[in-house]
C-alpha atoms as a PDB file:
ATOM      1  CA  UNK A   1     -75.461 166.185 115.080  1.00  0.00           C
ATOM      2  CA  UNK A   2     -73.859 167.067 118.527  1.00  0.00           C
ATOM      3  CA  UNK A   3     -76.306 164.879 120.390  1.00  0.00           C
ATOM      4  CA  UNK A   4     -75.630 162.099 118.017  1.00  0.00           C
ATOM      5  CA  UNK A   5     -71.509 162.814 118.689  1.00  0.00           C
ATOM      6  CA  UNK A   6     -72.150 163.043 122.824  1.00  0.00           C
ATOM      7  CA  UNK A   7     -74.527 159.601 122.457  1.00  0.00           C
ATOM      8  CA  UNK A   8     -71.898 157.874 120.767  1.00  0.00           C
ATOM      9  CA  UNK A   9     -68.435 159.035 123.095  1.00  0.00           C
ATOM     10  CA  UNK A  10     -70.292 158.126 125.794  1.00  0.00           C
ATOM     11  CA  UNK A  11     -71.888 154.854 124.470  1.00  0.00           C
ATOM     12  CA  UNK A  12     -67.444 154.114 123.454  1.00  0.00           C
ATOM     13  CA  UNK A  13     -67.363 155.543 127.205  1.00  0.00           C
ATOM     14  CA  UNK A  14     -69.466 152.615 128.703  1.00  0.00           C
ATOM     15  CA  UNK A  15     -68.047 150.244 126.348  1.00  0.00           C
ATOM     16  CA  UNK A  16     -64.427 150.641 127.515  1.00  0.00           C
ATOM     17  CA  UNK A  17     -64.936 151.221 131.437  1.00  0.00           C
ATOM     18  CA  UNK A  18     -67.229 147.718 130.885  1.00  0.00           C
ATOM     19  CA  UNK A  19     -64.583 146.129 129.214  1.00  0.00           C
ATOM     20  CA  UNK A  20     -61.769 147.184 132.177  1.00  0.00           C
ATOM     21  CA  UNK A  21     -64.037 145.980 134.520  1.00  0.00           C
ATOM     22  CA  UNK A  22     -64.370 142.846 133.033  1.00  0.00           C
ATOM     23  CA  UNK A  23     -60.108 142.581 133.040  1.00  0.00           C
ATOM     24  CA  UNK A  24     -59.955 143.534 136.107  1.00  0.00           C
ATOM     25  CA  UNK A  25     -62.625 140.459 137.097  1.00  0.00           C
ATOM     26  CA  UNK A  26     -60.162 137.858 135.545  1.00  0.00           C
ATOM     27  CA  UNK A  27     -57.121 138.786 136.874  1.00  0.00           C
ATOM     28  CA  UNK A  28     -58.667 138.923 140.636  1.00  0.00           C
ATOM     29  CA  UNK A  29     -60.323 135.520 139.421  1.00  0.00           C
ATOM     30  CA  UNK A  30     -56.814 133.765 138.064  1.00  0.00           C
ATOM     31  CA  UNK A  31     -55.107 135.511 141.252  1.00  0.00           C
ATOM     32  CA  UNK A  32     -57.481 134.270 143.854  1.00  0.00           C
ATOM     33  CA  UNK A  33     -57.042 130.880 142.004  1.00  0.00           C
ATOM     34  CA  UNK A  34     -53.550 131.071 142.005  1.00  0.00           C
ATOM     35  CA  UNK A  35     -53.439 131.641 145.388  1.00  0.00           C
ATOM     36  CA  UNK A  36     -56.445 128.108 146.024  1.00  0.00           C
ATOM     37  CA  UNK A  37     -53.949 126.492 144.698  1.00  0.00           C
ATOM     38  CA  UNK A  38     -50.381 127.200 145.895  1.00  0.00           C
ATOM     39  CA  UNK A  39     -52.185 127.477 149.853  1.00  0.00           C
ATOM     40  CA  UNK A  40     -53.922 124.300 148.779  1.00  0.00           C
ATOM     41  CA  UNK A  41     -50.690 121.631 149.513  1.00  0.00           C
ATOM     42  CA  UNK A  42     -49.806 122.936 152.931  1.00  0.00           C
ATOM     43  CA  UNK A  43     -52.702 121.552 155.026  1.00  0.00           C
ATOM     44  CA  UNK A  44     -51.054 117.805 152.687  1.00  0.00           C
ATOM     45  CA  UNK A  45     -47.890 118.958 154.063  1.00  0.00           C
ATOM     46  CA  UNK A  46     -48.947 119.622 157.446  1.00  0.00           C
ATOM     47  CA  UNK A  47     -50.900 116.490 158.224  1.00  0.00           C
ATOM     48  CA  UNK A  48     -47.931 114.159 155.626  1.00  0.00           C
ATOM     49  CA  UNK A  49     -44.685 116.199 156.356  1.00  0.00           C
ATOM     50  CA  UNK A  50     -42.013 112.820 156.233  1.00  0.00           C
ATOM     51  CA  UNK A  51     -43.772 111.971 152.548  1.00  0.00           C
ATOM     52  CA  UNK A  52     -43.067 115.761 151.308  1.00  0.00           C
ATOM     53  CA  UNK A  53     -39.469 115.694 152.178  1.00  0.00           C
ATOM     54  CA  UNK A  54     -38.672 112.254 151.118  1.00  0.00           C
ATOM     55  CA  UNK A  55     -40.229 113.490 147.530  1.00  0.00           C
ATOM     56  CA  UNK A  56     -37.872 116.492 147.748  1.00  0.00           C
ATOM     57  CA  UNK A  57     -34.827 114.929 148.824  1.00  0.00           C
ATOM     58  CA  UNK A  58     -35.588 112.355 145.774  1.00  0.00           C
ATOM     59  CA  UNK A  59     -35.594 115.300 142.918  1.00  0.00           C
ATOM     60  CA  UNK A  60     -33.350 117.186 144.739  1.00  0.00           C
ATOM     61  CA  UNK A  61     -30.302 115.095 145.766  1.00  0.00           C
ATOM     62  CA  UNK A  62     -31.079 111.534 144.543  1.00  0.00           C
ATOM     63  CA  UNK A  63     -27.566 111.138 143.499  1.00  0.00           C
ATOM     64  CA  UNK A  64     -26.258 112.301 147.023  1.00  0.00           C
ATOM     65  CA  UNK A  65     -27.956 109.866 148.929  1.00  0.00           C
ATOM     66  CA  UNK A  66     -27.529 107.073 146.742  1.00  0.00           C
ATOM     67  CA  UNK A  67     -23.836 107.328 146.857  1.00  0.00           C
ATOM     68  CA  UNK A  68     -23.972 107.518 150.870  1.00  0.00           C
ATOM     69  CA  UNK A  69     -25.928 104.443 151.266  1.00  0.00           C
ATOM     70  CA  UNK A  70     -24.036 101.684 152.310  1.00  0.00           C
ATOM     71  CA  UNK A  71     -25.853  98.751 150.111  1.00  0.00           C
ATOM     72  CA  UNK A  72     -25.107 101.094 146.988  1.00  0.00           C
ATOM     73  CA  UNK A  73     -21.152 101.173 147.747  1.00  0.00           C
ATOM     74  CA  UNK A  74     -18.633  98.784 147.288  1.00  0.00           C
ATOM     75  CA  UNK A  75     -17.358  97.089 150.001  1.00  0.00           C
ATOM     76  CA  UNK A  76     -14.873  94.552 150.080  1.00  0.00           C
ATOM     77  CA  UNK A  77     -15.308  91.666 153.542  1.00  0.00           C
ATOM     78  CA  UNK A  78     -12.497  89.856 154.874  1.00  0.00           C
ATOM     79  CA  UNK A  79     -12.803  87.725 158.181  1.00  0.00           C
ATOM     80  CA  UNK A  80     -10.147  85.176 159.677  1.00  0.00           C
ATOM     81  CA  UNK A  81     -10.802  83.256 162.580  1.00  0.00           C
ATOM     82  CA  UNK A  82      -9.663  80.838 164.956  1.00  0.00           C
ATOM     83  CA  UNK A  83     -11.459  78.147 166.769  1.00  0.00           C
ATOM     84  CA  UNK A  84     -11.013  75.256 169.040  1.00  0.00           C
ATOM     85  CA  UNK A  85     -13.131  72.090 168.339  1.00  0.00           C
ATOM     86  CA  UNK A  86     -13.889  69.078 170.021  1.00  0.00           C
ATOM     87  CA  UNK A  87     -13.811  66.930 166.329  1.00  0.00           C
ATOM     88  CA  UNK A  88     -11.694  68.982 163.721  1.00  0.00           C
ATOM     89  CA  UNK A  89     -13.269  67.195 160.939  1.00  0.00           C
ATOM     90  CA  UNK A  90     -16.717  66.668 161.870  1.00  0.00           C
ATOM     91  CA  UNK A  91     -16.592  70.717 162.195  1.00  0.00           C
ATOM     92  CA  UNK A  92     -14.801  71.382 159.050  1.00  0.00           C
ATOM     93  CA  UNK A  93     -17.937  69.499 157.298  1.00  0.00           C
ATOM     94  CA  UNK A  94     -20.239  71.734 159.316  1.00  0.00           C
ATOM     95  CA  UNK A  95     -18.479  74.597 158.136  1.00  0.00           C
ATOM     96  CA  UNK A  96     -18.359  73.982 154.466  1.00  0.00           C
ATOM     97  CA  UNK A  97     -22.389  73.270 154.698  1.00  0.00           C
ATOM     98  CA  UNK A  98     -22.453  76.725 156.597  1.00  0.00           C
ATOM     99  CA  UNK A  99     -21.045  78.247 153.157  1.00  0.00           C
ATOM    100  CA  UNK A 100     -23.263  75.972 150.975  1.00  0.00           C
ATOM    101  CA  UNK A 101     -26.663  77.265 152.390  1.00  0.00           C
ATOM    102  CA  UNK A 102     -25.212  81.236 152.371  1.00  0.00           C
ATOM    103  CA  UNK A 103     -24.575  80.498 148.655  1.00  0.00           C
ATOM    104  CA  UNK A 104     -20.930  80.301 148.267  1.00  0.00           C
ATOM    105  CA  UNK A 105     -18.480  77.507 148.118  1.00  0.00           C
ATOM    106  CA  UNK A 106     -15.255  76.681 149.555  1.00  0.00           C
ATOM    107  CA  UNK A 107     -12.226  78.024 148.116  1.00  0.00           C
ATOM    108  CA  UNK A 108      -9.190  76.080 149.883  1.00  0.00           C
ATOM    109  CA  UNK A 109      -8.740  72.927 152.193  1.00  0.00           C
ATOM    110  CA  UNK A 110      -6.011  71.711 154.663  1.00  0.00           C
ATOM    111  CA  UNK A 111      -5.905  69.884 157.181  1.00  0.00           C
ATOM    112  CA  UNK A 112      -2.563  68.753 159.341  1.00  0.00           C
ATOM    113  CA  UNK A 113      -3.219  65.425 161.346  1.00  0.00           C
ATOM    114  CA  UNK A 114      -5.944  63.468 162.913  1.00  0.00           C
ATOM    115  CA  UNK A 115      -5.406  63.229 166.589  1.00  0.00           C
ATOM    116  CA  UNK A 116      -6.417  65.713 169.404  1.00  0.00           C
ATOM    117  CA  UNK A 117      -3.665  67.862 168.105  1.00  0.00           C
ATOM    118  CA  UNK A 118      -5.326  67.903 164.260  1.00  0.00           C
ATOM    119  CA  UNK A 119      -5.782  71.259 162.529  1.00  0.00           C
ATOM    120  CA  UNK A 120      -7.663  72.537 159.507  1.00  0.00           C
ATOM    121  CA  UNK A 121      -7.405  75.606 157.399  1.00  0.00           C
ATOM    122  CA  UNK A 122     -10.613  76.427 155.367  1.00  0.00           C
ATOM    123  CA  UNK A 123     -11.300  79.320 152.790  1.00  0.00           C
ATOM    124  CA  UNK A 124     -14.746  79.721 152.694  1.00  0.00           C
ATOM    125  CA  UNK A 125     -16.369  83.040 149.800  1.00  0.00           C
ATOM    126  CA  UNK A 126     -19.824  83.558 150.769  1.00  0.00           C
ATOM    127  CA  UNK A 127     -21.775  86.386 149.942  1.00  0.00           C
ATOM    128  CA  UNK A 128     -21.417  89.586 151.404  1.00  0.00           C
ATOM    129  CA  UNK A 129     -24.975  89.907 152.557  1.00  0.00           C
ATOM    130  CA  UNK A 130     -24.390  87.073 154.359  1.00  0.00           C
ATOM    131  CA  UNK A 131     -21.058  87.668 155.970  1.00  0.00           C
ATOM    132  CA  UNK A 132     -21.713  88.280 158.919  1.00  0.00           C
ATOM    133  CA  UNK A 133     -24.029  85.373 159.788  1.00  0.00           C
ATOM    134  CA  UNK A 134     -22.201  82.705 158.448  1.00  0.00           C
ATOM    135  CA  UNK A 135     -19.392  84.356 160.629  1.00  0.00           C
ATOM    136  CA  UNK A 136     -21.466  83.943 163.807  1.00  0.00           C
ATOM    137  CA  UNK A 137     -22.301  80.692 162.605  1.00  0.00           C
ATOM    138  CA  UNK A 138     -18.556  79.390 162.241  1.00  0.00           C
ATOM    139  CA  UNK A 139     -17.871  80.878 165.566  1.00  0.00           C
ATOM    140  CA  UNK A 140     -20.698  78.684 167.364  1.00  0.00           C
ATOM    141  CA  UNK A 141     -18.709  75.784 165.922  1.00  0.00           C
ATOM    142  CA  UNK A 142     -16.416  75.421 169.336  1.00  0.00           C
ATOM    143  CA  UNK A 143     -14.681  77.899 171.489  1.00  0.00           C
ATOM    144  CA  UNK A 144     -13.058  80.819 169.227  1.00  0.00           C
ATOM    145  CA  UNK A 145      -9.860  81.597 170.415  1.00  0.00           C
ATOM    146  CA  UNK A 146      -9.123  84.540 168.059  1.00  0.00           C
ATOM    147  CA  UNK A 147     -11.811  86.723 165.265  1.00  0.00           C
ATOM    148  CA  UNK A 148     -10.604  89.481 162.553  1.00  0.00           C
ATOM    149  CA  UNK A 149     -12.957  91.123 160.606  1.00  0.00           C
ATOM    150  CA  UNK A 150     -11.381  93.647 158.042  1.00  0.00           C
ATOM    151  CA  UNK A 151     -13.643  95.897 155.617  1.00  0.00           C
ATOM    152  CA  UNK A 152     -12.768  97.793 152.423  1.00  0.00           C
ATOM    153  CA  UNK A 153     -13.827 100.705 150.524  1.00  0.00           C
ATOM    154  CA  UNK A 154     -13.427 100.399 147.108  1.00  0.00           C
ATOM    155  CA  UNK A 155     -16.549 102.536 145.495  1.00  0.00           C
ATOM    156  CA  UNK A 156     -14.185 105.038 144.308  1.00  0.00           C
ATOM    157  CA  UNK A 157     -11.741 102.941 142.689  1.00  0.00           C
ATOM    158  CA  UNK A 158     -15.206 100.973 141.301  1.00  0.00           C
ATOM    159  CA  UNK A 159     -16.282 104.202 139.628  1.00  0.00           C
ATOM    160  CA  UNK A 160     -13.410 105.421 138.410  1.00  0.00           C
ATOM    161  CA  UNK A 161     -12.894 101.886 136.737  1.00  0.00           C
ATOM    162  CA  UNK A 162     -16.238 102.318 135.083  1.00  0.00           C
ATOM    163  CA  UNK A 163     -15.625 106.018 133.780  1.00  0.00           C
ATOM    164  CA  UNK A 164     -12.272 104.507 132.659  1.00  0.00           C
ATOM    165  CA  UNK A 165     -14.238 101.653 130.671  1.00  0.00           C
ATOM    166  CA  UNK A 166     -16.273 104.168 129.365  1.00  0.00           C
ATOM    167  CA  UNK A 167     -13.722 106.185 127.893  1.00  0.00           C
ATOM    168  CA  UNK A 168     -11.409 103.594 126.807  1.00  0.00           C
ATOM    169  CA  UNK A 169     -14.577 101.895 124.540  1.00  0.00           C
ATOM    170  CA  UNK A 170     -15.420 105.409 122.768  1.00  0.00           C
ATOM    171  CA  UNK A 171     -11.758 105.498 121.864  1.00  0.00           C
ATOM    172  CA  UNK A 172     -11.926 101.881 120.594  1.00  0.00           C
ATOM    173  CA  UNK A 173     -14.744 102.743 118.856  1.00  0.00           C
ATOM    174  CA  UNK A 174     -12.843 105.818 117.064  1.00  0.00           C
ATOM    175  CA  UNK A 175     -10.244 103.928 115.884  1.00  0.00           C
ATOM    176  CA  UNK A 176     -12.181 100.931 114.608  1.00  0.00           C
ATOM    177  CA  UNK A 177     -13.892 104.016 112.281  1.00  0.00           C
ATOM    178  CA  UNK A 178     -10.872 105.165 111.315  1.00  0.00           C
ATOM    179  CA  UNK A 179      -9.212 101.841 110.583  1.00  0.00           C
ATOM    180  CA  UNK A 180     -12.798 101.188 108.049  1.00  0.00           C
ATOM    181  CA  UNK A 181     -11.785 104.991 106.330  1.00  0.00           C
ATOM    182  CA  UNK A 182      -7.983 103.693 106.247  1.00  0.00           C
ATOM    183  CA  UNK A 183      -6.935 104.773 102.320  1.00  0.00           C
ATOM    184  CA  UNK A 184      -2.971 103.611 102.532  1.00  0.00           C
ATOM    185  CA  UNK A 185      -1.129 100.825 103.958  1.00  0.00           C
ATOM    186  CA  UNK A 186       1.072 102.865 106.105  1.00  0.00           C
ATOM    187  CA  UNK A 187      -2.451 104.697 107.404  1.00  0.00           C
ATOM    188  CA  UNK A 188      -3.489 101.495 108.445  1.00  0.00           C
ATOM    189  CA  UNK A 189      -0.480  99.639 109.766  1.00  0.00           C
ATOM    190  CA  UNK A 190      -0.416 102.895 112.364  1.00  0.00           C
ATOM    191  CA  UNK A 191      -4.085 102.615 112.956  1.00  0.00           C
ATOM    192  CA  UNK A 192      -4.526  99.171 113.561  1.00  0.00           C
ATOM    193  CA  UNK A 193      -1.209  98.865 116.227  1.00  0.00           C
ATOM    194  CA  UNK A 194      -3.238 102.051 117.855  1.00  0.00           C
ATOM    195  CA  UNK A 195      -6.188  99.783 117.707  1.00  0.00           C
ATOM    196  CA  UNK A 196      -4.560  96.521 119.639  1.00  0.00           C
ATOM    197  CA  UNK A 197      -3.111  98.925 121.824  1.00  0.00           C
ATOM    198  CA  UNK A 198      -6.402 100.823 122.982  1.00  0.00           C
ATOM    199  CA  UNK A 199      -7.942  97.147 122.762  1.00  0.00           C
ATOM    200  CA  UNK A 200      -5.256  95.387 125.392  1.00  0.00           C
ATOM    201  CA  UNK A 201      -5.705  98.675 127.207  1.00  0.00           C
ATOM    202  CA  UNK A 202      -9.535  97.712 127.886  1.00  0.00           C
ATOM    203  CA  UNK A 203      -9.185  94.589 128.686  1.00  0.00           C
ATOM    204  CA  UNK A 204      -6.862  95.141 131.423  1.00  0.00           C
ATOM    205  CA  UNK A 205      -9.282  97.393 132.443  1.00  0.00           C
ATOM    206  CA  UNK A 206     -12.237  94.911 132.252  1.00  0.00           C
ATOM    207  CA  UNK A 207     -10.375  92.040 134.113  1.00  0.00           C
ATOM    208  CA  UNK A 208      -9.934  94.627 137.451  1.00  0.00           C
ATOM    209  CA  UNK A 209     -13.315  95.736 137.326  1.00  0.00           C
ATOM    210  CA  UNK A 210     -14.358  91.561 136.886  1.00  0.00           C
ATOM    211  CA  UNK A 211     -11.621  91.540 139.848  1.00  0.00           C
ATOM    212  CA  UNK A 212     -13.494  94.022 142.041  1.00  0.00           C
ATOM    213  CA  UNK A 213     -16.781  93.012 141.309  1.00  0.00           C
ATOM    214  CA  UNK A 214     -15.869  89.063 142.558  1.00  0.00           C
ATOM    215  CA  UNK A 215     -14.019  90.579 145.535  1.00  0.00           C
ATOM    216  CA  UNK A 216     -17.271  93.252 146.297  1.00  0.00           C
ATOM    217  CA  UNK A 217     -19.819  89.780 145.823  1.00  0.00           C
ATOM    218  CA  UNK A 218     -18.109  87.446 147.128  1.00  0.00           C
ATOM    219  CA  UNK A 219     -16.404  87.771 151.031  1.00  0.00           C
ATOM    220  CA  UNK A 220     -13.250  85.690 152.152  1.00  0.00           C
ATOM    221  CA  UNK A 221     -13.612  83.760 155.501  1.00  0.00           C
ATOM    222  CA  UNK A 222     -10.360  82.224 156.456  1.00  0.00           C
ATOM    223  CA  UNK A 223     -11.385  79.527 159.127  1.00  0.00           C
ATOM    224  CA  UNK A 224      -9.001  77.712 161.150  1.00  0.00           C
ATOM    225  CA  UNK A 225     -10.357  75.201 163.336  1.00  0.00           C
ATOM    226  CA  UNK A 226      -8.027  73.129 165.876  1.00  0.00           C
ATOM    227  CA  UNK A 227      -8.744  70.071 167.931  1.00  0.00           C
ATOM    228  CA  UNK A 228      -8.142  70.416 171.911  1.00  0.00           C
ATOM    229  CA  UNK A 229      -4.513  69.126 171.981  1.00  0.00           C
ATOM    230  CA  UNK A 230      -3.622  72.160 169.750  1.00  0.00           C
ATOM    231  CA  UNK A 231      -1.669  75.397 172.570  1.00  0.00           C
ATOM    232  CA  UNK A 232      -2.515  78.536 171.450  1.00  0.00           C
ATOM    233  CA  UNK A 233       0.704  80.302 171.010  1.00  0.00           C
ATOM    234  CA  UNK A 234       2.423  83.138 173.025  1.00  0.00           C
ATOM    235  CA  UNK A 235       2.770  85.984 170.798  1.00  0.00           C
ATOM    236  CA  UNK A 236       3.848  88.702 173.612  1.00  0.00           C
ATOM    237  CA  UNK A 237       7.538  90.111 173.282  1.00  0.00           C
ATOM    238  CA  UNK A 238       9.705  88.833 175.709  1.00  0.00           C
ATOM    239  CA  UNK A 239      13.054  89.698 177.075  1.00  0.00           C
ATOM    240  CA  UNK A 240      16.083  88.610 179.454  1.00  0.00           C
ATOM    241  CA  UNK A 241      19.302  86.895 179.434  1.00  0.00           C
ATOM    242  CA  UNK A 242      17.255  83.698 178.946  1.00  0.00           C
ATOM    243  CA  UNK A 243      15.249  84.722 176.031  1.00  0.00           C
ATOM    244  CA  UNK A 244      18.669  86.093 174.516  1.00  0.00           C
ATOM    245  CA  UNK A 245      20.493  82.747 175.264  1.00  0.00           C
ATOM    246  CA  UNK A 246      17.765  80.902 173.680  1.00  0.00           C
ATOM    247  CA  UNK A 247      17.450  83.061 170.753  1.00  0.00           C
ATOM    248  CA  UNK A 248      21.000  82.545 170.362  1.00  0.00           C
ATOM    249  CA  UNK A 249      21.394  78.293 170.919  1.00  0.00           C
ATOM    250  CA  UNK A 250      18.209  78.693 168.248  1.00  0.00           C
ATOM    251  CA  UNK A 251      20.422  80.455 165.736  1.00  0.00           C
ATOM    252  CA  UNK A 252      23.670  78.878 165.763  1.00  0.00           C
ATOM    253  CA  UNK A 253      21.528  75.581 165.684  1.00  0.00           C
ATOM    254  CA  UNK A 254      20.354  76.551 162.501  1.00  0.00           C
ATOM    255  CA  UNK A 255      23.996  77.704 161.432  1.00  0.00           C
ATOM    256  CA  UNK A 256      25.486  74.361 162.383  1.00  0.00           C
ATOM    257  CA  UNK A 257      22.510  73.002 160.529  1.00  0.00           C
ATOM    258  CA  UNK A 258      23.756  74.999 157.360  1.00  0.00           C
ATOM    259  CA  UNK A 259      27.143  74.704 157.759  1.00  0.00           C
ATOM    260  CA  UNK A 260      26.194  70.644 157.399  1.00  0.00           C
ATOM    261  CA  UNK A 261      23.945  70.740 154.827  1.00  0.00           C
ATOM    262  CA  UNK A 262      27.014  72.207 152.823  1.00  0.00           C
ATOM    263  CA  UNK A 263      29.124  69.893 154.208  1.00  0.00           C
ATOM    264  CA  UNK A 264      27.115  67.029 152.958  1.00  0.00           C
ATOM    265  CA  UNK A 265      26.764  68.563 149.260  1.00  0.00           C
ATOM    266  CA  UNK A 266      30.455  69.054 148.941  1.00  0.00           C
ATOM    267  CA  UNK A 267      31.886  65.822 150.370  1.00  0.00           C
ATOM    268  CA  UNK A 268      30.851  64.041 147.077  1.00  0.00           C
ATOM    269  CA  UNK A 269      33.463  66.025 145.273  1.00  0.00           C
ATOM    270  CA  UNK A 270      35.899  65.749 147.613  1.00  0.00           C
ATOM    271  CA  UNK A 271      35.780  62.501 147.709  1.00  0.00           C
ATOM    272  CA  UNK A 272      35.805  62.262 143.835  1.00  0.00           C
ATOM    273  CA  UNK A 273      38.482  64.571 143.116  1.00  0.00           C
ATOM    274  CA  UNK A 274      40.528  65.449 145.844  1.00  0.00           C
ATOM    275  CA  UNK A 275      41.570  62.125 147.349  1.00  0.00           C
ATOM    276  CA  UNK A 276      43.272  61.123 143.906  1.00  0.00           C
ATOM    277  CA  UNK A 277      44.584  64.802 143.452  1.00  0.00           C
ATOM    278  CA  UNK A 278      46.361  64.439 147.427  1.00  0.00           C
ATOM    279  CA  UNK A 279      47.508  60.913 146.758  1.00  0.00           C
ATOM    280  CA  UNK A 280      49.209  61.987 143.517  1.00  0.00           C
ATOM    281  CA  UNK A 281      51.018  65.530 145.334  1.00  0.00           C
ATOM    282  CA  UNK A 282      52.203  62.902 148.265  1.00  0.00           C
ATOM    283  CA  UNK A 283      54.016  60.208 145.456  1.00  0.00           C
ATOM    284  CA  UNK A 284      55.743  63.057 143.505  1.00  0.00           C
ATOM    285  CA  UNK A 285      56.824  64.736 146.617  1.00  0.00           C
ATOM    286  CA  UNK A 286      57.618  61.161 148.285  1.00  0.00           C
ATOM    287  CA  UNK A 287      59.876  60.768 144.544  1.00  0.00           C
ATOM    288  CA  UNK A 288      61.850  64.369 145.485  1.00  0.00           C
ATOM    289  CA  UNK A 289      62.837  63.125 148.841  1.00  0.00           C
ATOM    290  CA  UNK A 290      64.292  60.096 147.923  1.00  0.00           C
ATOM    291  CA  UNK A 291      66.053  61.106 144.807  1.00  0.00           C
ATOM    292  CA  UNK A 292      70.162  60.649 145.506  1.00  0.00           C
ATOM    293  CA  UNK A 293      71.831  64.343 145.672  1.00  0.00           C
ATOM    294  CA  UNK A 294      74.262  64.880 143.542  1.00  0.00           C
ATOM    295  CA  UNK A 295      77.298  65.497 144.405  1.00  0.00           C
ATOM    296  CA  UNK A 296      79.633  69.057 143.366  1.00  0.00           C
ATOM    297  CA  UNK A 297      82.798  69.149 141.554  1.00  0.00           C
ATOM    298  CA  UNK A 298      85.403  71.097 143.394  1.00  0.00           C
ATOM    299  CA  UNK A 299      88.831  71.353 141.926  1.00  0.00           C
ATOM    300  CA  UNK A 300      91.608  71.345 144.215  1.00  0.00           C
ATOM    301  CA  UNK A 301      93.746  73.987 145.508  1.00  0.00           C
ATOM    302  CA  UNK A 302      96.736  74.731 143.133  1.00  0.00           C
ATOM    303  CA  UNK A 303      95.858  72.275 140.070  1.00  0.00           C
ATOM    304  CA  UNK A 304      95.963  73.470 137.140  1.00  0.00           C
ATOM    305  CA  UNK A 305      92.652  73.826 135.105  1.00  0.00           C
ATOM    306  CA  UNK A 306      91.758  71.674 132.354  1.00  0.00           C
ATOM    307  CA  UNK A 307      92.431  72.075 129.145  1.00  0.00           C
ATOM    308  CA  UNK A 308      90.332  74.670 126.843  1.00  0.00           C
ATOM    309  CA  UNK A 309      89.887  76.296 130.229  1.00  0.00           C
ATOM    310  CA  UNK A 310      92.248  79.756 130.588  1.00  0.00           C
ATOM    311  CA  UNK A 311      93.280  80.061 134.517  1.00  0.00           C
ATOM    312  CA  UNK A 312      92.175  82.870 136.385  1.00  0.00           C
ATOM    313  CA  UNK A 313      93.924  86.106 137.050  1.00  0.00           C
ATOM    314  CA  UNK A 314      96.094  86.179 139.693  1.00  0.00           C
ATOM    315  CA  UNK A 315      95.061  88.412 142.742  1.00  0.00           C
ATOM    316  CA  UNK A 316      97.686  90.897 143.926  1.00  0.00           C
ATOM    317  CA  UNK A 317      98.304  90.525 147.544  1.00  0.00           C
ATOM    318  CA  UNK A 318      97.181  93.691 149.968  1.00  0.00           C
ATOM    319  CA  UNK A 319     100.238  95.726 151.224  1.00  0.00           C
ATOM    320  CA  UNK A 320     100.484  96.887 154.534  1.00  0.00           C
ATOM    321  CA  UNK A 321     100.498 100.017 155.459  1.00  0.00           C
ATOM    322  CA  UNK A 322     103.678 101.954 156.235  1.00  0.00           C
END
C-alpha cells in the first residue's frame, strides 16, 4: 500500500512540474512573438519614415490640419486695378473673354467716351482658383498704372453659420412636432407663430451662408482701363497760400452756384405773387398821400360855446407873492 501511495504522489509529481513546464513554454512562445512583432515595423519605419508620420498625423490630428490648409478655408478675393490702353474698347472685349475662359462672367459695364481720353469700368467674378491669373492676364492688357489685391478670412464666420443652421433646423424640427401634438387652439396659435418665427430665423440664416458661399466662389475684379489721353491724377496732399486760395475760389464757386440755383427756383414765385402784391401796397399808399387833410375846428377866443355845450370853469388867476 505505501509503495502504491509514493508511485502515485510522485506520478501527480511529474504530472504537475510537466504541466508548468509546458506554461511556462507558451508564455516565452506568445512573449517572444509579441516582441517579432512590435520590433517587426521599425526596420518599415526606418527605411519609409515620411509615410509613418503622414499616417499618424492623419489619425491623430486630421481635423487640425484640415482646418490650417488654405484650400479648406474660406477666403474671400477682391482685386481693383488700373490700366492704360492703347484701344479702350478693343481691351475691354479682351478682358471680358479673359473672364469667360476662367469661368465667370462679367458683372458690370461702363464706359465714358470714345476718343483717346475714353474710359471703361468693368466688374469681372471669376473663380477664386483662378484669381490670380486672370489678374496677371488683365494687367498684360496695357501699362497698369495702379493694382489692389485685398483678401478675406471668413472660415470662422462660415462655420459658425453652419453650426447656426444646424441648430436653428433641430429647433424647426421641434416645433413642427409639437405643432402635429397641438390639442387646443390657443396651443397651436402659440406654436405655430414660434414656428414662422424659428422658420424666418433660418432663412436669414441660409441667405448669408448662400451670401458667403458666392462671395468665397466667386472673386470680384474691378478693372478700369483708360485710353492714353486719360492723366493719372495727383493724389498727394498739398499745401500753401495757393492751394488755400484755390480751395477757397473752388468753394465760394460752388456757393455762388447754390445761391443761383435758389435764385432761379424762387423767381417763379416772385414773379407770380409778389409783383401784384407790391403794385397793390404802392396804389393804396399812393391813395393816403393824396387824400385832402382835413381841416380842425378851433373856436375862437372869448365866444361863447354852443348850445347843449356847458362852458368851462373859469381858472383863478395865480397871486403873487407878498
Amino acid at each position: 500500500m505505501e509503495m502504491r501511495r509514493a508511485r502515485r504522489h510522485g506520478t501527480t509529481a511529474v504530472a504537475t512540474l510537466a504541466a508548468l513546464l509546458m506554461l511556462a513554454g507558451c508564455g516565452s512562445g506568445s512573449d517572444s512573438g509579441t516582441a517579432d512583432s512590435a520590433a517587426a515595423p521599425a526596420p518599415a519605419q526606418e527605411g519609409g519614415g515620411a509615410p509613418a508620420e503622414a499616417g499618424a498625423d492623419a489619425q491623430g490630428g486630421a481635423g487640425a490640419a484640415a482646418d490650417t490648409r488654405v484650400d479648406q478655408r474660406s477666403i474671400i478675393y477682391t482685386g481693383s486695378l488700373r490700366v492704360q490702353v492703347e484701344n479702350v474698347d478693343n481691351a475691354a472685349r479682351d478682358a471680358a473673354a479673359a473672364a469667360t475662359r476662367a469661368g465667370g462672367f462679367v458683372g458690370g459695364d461702363q464706359r465714358r467716351s470714345s476718343d483717346a481720353d475714353a474710359v471703361a469700368d468693368l466688374e469681372l467674378r471669376v473663380p477664386a482658383e483662378r484669381f490670380y491669373a486672370v489678374v496677371e492676364e488683365l494687367a498684360g492688357l496695357g501699362k497698369p498704372e495702379r493694382r489692389e489685391i485685398g483678401t478675406q478670412d471668413v472660415t470662422e464666420e462660415t462655420i459658425d453659420l453652419d453650426a447656426r443652421i444646424t441648430s436653428q433646423r433641430a429647433r424647426v424640427e421641434s416645433a413642427r412636432r409639437l405643432l402635429a401634438q397641438a390639442d387646443s387652439i390657443s396651443d397651436l396659435v402659440s406654436i405655430e407663430n414660434e414656428l414662422a418665427r424659428r422658420e424666418a430665423d433660418l432663412a436669414s440664416l441660409e441667405a448669408k451662408k448662400r451670401r458667403l458661399s458666392d462671395l468665397t466662389a466667386l472673386s470680384t475684379i474691378t478693372v478700369t482701363l483708360v485710353g492714353p489721353g486719360v492723366t493719372v491724377p495727383d493724389e498727394e496732399n498739398q499745401i500753401g497760400f495757393l492751394v488755400g486760395l484755390k480751395g477757397g475760389w473752388q468753394v465760394f464757386l460752388a456757393s455762388m452756384t447754390i445761391l443761383l440755383t435758389v435764385l432761379g427756383a424762387v423767381l417763379p414765385w416772385l414773379l407770380a405773387f409778389g409783383v401784384p402784391l407790391g403794385a397793390l401796397w404802392w396804389l393804396a399808399r399812393r391813395r393816403r398821400r393824396n387824400r385832402p387833410a382835413v381841416p380842425a375846428l378851433v373856436a375862437p377866443v372869448g365866444a361863447p360855446p354852443p348850445p347843449g355845450v356847458s362852458a368851462p370853469p373859469s381858472v383863478p388867476g395865480a397871486r403873487s407873492a407878498p
